[in-house]
C-alpha atoms as a PDB file:
ATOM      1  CA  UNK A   1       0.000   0.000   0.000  1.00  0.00           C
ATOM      2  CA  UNK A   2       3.071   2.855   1.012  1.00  0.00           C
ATOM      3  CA  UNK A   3       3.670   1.509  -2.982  1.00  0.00           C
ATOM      4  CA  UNK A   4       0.780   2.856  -4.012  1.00  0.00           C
ATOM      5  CA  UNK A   5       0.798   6.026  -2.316  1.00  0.00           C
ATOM      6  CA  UNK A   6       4.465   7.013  -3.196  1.00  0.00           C
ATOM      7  CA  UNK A   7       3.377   6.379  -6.536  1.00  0.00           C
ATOM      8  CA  UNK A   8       0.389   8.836  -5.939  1.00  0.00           C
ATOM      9  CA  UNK A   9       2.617  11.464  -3.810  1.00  0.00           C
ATOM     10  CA  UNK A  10       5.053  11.022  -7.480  1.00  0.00           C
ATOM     11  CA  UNK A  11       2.400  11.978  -9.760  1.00  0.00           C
ATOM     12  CA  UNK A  12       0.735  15.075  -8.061  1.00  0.00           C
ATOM     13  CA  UNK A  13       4.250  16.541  -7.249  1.00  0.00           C
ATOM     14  CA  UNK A  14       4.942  15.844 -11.218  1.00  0.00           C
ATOM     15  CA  UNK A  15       1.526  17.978 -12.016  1.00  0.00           C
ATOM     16  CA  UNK A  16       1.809  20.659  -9.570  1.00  0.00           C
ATOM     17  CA  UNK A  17       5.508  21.509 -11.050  1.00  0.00           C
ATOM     18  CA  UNK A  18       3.467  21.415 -14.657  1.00  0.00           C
ATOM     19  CA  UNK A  19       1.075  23.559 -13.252  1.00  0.00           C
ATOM     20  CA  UNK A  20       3.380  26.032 -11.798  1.00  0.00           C
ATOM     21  CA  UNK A  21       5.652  26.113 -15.193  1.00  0.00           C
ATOM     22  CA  UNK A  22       2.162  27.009 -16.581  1.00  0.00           C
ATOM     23  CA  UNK A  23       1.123  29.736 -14.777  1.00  0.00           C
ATOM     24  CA  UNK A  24       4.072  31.611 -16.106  1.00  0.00           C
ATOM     25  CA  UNK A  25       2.403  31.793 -19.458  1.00  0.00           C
ATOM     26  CA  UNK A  26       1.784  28.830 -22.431  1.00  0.00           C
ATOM     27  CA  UNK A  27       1.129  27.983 -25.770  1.00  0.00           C
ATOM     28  CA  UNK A  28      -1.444  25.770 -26.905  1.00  0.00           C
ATOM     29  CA  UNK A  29      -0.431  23.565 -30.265  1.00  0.00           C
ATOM     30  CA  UNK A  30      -2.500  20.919 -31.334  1.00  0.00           C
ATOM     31  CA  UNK A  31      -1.283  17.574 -32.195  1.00  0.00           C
ATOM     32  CA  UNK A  32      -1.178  15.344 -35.002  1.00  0.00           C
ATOM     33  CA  UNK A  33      -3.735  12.988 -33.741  1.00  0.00           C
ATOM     34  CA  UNK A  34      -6.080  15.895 -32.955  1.00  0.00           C
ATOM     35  CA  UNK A  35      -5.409  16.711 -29.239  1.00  0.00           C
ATOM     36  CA  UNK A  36      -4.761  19.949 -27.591  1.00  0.00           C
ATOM     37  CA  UNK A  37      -0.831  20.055 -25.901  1.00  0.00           C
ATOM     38  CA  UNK A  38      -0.545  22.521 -23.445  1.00  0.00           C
ATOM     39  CA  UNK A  39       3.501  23.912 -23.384  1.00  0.00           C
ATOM     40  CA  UNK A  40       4.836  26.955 -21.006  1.00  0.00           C
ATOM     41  CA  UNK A  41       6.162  29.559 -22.430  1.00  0.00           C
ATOM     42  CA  UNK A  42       9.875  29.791 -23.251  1.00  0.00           C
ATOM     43  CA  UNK A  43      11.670  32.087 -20.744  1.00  0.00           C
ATOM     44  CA  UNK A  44      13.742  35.055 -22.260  1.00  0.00           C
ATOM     45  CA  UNK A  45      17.213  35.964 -21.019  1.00  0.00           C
ATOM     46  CA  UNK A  46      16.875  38.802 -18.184  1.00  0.00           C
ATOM     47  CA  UNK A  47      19.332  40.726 -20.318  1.00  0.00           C
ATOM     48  CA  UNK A  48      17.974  42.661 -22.938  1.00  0.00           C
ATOM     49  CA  UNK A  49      21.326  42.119 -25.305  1.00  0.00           C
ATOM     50  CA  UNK A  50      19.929  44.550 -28.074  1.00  0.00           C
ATOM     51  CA  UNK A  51      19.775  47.063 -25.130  1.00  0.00           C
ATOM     52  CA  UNK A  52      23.401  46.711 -23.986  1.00  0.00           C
ATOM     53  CA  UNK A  53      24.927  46.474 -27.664  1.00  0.00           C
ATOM     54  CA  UNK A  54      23.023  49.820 -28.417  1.00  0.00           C
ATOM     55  CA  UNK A  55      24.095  51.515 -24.770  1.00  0.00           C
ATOM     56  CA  UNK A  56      27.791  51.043 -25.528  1.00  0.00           C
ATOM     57  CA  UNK A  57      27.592  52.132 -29.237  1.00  0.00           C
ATOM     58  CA  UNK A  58      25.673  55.041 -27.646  1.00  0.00           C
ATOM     59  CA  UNK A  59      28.631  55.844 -25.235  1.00  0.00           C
ATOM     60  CA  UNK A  60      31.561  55.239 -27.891  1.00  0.00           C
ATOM     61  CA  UNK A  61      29.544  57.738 -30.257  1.00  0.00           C
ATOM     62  CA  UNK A  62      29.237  60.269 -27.419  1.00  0.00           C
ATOM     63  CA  UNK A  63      33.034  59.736 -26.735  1.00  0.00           C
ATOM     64  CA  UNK A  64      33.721  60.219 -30.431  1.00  0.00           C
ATOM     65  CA  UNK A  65      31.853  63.489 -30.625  1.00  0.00           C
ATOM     66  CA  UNK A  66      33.835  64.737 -27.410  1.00  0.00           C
ATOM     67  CA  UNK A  67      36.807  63.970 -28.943  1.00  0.00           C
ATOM     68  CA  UNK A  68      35.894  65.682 -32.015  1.00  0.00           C
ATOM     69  CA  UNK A  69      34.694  68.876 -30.287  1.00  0.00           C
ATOM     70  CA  UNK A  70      37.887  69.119 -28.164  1.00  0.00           C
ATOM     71  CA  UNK A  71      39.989  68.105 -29.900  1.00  0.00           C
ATOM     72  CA  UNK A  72      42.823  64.808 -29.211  1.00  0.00           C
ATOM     73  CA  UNK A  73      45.296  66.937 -27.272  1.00  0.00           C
ATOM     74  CA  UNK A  74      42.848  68.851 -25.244  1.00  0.00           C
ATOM     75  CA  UNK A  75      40.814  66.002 -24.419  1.00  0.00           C
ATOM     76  CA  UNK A  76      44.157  63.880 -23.251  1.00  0.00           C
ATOM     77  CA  UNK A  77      44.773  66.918 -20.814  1.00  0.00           C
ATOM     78  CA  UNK A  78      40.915  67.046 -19.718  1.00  0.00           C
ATOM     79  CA  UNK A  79      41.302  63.190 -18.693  1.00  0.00           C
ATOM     80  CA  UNK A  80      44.197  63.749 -16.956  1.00  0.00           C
ATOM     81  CA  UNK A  81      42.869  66.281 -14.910  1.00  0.00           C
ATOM     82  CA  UNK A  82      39.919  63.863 -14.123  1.00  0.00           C
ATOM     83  CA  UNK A  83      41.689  60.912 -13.361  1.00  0.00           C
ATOM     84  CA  UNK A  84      42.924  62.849 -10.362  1.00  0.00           C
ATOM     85  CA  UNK A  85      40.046  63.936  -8.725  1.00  0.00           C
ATOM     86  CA  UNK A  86      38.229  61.735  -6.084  1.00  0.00           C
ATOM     87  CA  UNK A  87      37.285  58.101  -6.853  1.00  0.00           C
ATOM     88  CA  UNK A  88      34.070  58.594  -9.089  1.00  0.00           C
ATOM     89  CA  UNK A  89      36.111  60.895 -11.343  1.00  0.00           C
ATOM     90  CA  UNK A  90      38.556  58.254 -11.450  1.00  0.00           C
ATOM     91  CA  UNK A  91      36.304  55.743 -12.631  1.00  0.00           C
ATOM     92  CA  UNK A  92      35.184  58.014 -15.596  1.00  0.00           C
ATOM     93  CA  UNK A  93      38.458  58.543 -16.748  1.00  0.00           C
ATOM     94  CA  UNK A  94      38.958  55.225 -17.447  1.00  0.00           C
ATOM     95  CA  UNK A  95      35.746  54.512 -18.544  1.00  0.00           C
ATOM     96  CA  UNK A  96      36.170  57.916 -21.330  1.00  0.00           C
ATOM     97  CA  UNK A  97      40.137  56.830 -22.626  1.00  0.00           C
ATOM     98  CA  UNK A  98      39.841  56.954 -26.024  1.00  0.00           C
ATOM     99  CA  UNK A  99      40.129  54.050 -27.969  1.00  0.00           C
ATOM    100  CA  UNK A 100      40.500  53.087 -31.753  1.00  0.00           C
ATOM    101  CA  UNK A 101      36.864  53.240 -32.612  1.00  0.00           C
ATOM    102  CA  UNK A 102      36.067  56.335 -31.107  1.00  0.00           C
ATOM    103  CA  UNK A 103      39.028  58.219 -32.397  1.00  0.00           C
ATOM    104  CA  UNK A 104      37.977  56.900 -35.888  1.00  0.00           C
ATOM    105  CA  UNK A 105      34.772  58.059 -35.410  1.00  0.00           C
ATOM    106  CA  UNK A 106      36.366  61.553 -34.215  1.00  0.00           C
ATOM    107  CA  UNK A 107      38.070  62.125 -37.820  1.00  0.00           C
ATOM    108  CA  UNK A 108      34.895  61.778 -39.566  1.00  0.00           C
ATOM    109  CA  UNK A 109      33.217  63.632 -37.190  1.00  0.00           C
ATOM    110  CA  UNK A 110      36.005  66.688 -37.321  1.00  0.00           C
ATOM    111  CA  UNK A 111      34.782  67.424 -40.331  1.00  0.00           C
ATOM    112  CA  UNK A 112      30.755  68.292 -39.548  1.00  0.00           C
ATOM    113  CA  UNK A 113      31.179  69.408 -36.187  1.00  0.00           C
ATOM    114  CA  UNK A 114      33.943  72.474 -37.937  1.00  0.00           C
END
């Protein structure tokens, strides 16, 4: 009998982890042979990686356009000045070196911003 009722036990733990997976959200396919198979919902990453590729191209562009405005001497000097200020300022200075893309993206941009 303790069989039989482990057995049971098995079988409403396996539908009330279904049940909670569906409650999330599911799609509803029907079958070859006619019957309706209810699936949950696929879940989608936490991080939105659109989102993330756009913010840095957003930053690099709005380090190129610094760059272009200032100019590559003046804006070397500016960062140095920032880098040392207090901790915060610190961080930004390393997070606003130039780099390759953003200085290639200054030379173009020389050109409209004059």
């Amino acid at each position: 009998m303790s069989d039989a009722f482990q057995g049971f036990d098995t079988r409403l733990k396996s539908i009330d982890r279904k049940r909670a997976r569906l409650e999330r959200g599911y799609v509803s396919k029907v079958s070859k042979d006619g019957l309706i198979v209810f699936r949950p919902k696929r879940r989608k990453s936490g991080i939105p990686v659109r989102g993330i590729i756009y913010l840095v191209a957003g930053f690099i562009f709005f380090k190129a356009v610094v760059i272009a405005h200032l100019g590559p001497n003046l804006y070397e000097e500016r960062l140095v000045q920032l880098s040392q200020g207090s901790t915060i300022e610190q961080v930004g200075a390393v997070a606003m070196q130039s780099d390759p893309l953003s200085m290639i993206l200054a030379g173009k941009l020389r050109a409209v911003l004059r």
